[in-house]
C-alpha atoms as a PDB file:
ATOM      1  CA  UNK A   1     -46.871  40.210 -43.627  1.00  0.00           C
ATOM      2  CA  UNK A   2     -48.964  39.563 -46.799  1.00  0.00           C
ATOM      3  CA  UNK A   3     -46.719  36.763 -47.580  1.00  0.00           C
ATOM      4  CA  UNK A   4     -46.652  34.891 -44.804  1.00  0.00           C
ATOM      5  CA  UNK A   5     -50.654  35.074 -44.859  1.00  0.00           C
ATOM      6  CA  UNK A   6     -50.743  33.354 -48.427  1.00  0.00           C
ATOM      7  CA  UNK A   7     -48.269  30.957 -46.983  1.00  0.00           C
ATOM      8  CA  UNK A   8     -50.369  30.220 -44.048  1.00  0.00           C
ATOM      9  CA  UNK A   9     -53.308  30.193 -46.125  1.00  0.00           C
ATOM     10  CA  UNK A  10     -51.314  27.886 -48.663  1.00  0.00           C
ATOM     11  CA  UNK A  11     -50.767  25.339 -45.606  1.00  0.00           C
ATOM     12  CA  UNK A  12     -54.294  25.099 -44.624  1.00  0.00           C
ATOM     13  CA  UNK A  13     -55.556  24.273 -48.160  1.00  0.00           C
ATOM     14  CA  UNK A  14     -52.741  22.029 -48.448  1.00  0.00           C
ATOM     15  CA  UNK A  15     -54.147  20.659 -44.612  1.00  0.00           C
ATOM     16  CA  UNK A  16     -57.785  20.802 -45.456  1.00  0.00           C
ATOM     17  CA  UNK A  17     -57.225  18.701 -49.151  1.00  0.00           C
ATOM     18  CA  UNK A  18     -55.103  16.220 -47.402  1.00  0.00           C
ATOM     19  CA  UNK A  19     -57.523  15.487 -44.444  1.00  0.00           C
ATOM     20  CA  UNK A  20     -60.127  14.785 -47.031  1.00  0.00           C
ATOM     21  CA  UNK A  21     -58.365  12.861 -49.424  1.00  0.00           C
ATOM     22  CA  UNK A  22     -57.051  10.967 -45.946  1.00  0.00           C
ATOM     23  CA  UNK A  23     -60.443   9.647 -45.296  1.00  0.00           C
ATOM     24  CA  UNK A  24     -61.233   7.887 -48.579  1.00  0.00           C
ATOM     25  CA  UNK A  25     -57.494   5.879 -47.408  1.00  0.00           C
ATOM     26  CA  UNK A  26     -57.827   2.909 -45.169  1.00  0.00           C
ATOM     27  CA  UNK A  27     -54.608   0.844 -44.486  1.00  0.00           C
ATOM     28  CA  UNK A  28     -53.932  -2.384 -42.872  1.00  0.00           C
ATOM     29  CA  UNK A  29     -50.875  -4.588 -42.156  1.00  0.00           C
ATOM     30  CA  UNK A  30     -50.775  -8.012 -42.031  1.00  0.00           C
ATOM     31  CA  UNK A  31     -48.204 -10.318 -41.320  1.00  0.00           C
ATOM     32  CA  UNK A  32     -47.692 -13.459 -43.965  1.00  0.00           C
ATOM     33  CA  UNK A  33     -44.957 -15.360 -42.556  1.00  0.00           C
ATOM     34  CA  UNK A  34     -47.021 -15.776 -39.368  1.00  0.00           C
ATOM     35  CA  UNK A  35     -50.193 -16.558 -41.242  1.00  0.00           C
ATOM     36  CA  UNK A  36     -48.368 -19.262 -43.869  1.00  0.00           C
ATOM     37  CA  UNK A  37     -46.583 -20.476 -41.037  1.00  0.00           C
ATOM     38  CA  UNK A  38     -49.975 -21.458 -38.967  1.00  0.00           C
ATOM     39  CA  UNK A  39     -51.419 -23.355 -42.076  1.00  0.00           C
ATOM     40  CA  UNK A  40     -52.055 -26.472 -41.992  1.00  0.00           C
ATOM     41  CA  UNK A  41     -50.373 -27.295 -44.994  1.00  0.00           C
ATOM     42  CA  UNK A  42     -47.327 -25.883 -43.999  1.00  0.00           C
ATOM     43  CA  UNK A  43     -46.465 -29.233 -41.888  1.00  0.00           C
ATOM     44  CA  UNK A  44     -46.895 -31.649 -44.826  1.00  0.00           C
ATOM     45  CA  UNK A  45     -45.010 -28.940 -46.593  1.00  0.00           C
ATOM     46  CA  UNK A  46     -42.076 -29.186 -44.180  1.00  0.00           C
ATOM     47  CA  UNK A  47     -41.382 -32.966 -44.021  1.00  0.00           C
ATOM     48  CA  UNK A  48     -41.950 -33.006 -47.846  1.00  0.00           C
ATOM     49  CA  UNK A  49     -38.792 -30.401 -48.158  1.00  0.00           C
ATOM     50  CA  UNK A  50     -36.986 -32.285 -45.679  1.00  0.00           C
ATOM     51  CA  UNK A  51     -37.077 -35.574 -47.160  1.00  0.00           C
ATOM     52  CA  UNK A  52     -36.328 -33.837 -51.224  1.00  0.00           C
ATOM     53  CA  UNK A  53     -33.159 -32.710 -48.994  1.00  0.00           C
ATOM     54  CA  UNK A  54     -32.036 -35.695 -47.391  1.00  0.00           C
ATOM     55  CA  UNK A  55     -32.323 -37.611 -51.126  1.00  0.00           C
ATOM     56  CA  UNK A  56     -30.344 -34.727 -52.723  1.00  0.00           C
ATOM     57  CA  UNK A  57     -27.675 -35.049 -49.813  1.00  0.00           C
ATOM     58  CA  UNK A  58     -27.477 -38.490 -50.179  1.00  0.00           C
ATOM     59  CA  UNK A  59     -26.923 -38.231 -54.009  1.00  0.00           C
ATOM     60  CA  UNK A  60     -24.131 -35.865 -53.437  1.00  0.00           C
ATOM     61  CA  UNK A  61     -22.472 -37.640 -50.217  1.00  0.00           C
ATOM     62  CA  UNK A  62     -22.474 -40.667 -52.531  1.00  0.00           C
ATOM     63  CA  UNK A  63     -20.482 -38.846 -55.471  1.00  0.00           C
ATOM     64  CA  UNK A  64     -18.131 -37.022 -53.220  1.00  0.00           C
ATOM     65  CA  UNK A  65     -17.244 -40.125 -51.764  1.00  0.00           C
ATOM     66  CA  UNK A  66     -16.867 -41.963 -55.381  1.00  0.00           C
ATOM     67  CA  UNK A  67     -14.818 -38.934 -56.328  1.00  0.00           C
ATOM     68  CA  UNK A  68     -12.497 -39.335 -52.900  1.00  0.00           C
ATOM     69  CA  UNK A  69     -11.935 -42.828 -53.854  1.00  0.00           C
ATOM     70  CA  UNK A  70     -10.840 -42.080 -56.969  1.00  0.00           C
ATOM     71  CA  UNK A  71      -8.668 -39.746 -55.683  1.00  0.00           C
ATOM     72  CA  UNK A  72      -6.932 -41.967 -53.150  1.00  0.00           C
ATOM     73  CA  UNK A  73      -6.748 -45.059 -55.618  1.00  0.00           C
ATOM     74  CA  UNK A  74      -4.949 -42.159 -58.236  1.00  0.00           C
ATOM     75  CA  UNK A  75      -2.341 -41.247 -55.155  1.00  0.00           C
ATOM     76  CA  UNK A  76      -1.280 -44.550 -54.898  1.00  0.00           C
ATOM     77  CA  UNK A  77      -1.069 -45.662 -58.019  1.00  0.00           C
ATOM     78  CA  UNK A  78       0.085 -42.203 -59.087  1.00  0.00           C
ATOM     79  CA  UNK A  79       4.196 -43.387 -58.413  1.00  0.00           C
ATOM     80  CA  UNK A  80       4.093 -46.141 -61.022  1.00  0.00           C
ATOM     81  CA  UNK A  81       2.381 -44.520 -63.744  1.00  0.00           C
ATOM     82  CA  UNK A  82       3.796 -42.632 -66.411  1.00  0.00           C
ATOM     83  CA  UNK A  83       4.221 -38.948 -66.996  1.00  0.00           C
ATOM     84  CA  UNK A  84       1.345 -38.908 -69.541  1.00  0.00           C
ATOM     85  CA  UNK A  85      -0.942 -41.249 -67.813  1.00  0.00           C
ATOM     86  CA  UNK A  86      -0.724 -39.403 -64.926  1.00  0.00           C
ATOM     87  CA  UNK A  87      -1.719 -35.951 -66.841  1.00  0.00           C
ATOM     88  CA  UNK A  88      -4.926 -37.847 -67.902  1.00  0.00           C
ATOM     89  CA  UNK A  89      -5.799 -39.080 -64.428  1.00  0.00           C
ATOM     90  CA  UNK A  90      -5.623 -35.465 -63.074  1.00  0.00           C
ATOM     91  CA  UNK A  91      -7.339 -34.265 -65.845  1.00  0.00           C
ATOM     92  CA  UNK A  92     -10.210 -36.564 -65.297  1.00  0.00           C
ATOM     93  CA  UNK A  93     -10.201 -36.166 -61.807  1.00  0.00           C
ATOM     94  CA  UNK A  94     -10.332 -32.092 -62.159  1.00  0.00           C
ATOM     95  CA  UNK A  95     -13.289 -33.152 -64.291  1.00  0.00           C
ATOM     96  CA  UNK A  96     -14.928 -35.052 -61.780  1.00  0.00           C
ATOM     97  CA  UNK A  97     -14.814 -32.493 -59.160  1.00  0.00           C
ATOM     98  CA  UNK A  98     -16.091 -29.557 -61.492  1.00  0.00           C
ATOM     99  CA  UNK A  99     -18.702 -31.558 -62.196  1.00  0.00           C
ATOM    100  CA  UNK A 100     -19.830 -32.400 -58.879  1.00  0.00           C
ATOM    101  CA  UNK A 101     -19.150 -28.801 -57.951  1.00  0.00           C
ATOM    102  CA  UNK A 102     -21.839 -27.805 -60.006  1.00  0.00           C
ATOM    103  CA  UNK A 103     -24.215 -31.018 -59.200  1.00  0.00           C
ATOM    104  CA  UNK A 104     -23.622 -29.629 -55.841  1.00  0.00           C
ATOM    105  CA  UNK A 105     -25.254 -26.036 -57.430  1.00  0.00           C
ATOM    106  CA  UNK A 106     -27.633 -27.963 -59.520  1.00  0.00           C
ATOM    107  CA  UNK A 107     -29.177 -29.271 -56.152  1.00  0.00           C
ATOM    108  CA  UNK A 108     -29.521 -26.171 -54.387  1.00  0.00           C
ATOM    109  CA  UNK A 109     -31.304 -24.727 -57.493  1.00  0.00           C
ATOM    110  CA  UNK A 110     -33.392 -27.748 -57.538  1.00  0.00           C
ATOM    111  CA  UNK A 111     -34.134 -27.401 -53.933  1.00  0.00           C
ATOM    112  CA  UNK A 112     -35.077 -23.650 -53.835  1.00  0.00           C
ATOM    113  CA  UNK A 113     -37.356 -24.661 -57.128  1.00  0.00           C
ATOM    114  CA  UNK A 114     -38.770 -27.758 -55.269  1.00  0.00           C
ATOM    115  CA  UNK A 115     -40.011 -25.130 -52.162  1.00  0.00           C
ATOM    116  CA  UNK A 116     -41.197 -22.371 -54.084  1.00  0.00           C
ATOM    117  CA  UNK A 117     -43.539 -25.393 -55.826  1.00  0.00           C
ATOM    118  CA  UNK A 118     -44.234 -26.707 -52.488  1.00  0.00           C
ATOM    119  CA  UNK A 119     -44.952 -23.011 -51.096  1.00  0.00           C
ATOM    120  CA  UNK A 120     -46.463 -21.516 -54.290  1.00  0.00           C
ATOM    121  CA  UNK A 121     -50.127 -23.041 -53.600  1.00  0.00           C
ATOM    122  CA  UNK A 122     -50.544 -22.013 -49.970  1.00  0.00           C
ATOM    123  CA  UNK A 123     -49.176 -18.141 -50.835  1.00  0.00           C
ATOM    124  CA  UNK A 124     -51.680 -17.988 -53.694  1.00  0.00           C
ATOM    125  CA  UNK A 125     -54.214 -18.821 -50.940  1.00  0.00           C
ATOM    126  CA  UNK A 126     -52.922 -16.438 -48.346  1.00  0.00           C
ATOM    127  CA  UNK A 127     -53.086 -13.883 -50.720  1.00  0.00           C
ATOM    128  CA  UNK A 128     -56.443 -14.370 -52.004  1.00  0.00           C
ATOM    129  CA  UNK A 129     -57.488 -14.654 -48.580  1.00  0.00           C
ATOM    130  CA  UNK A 130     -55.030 -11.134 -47.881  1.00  0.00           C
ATOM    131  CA  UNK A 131     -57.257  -9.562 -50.765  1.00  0.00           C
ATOM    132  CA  UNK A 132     -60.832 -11.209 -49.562  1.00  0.00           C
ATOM    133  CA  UNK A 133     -60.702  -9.323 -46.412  1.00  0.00           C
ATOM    134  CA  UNK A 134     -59.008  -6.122 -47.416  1.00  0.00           C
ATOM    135  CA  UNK A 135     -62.522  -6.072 -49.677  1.00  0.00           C
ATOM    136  CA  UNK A 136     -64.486  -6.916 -47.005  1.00  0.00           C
ATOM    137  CA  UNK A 137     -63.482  -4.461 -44.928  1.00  0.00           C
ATOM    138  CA  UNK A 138     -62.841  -1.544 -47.418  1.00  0.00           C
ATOM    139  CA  UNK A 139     -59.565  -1.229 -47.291  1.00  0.00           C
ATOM    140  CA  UNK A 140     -57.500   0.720 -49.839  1.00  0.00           C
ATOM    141  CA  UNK A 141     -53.939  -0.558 -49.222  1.00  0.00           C
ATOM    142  CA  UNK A 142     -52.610  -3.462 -46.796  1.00  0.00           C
ATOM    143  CA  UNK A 143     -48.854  -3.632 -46.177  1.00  0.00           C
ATOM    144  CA  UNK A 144     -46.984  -6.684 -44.945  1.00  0.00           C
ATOM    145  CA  UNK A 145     -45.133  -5.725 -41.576  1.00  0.00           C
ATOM    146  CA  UNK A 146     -42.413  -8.164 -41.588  1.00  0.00           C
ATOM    147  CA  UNK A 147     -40.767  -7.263 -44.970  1.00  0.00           C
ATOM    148  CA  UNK A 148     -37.485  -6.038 -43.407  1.00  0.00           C
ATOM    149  CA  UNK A 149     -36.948  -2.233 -43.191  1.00  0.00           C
ATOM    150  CA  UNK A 150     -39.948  -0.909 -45.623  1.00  0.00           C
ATOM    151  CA  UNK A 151     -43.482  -2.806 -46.021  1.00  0.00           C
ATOM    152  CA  UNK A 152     -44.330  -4.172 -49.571  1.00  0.00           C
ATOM    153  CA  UNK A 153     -47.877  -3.420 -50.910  1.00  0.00           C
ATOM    154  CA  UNK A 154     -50.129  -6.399 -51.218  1.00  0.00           C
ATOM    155  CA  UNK A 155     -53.301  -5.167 -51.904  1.00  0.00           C
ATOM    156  CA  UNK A 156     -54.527  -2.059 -53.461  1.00  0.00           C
ATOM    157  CA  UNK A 157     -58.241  -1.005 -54.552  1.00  0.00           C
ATOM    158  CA  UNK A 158     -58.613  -1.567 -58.928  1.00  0.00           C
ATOM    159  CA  UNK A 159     -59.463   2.428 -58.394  1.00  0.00           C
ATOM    160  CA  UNK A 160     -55.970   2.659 -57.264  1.00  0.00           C
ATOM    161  CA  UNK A 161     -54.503   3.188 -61.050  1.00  0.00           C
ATOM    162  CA  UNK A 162     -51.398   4.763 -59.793  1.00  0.00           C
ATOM    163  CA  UNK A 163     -48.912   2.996 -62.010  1.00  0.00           C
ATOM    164  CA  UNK A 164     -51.300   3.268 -65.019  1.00  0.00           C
ATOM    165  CA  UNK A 165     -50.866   6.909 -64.593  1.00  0.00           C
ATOM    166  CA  UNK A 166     -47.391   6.640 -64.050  1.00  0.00           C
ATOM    167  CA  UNK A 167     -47.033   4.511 -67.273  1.00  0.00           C
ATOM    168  CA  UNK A 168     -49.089   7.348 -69.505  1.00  0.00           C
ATOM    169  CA  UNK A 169     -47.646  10.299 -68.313  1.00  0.00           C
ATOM    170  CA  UNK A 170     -44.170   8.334 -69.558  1.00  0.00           C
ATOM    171  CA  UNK A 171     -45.853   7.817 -72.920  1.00  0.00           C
ATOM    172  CA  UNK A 172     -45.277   3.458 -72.350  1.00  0.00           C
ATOM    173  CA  UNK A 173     -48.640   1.870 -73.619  1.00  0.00           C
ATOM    174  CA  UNK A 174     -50.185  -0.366 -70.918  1.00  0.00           C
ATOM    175  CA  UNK A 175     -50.663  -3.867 -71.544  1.00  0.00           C
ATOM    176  CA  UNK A 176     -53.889  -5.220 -71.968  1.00  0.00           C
ATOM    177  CA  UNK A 177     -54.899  -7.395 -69.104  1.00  0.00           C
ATOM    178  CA  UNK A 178     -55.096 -11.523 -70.369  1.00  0.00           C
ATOM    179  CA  UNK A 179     -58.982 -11.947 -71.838  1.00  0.00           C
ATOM    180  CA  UNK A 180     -59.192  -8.338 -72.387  1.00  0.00           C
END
């Protein structure tokens, strides 16, 4: 009986700390893909991406057709030429398509760098705006609610030192903030 009394008692501590620790917490979700996507900007943003992709498109409709060309000329051709000569064709043509295999990659690459550029001004204000209004309005911790299964912290109170801690109890020294 005694134990289940310093259980019990154990429970409402734990109870009593947590509801006052609870109060000092204020969280908030937001949701950024809504909020980027009703910017202004976003429309310019749009028809700027589209038109990088129809040029990039074009560049690479334009070599694959070069490269098909070059294929069909080699085909027939390919019956008159010699043994050797037609070893170097099909080398060069192997070539040819490697290389606009990975122009092919090199344009997706560019493209996904070409939108974060295009996106990386209007997040930077969405999340100064995010942290403006958490401020404002006191609170300690604002998740985003559309970041698949779990939310992602995006704002936390400079109090909130948690990985600080985290990073001395480990021993790692912290880095010293730039113009510190």
């Amino acid at each position: 009986m005694m134990k289940i009394k310093i259980i019990l008692s154990a429970i409402a501590l734990f109870c009593v700390g947590f509801a006052a620790n609870a109060q000092d917490l204020k969280i908030g979700y937001t949701n950024v893909e809504l909020i980027m996507d009703l910017m202004p900007e976003m429309e310019q943003i749009g028809a700027d991406i589209q038109d990088y992709q129809a040029q990039l498109q074009t560049n690479i409709q334009t070599k694959a057709q070069d490269f098909q060309k070059q294929v069909q000329a080699y085909q027939q051709a390919a019956a008159t030429m010699t043994e050797e000569a037609r070893g170097t064709k099909e080398a060069s043509l192997q070539k040819i398509q490697q290389d606009l295999q990975k122009y092919e990659q090199d344009a997706q690459t560019s493209y996904q760098k070409k939108l974060q550029e295009l996106l990386e001004p209007i997040q930077a204000k969405v999340f100064n705006a995010i942290n403006a209004v958490a401020a404002e309005n006191n609170y300690t911790h604002i998740f985003s609610e559309t970041a698949g299964q779990s939310p992602i912290l995006l704002y936390t109170k400079d109090e909130d030192k948690f990985t600080e801690l985290v990073l001395t109890k480990l021993g790692v020294e912290i880095p010293k903030a730039p113009g510190q």
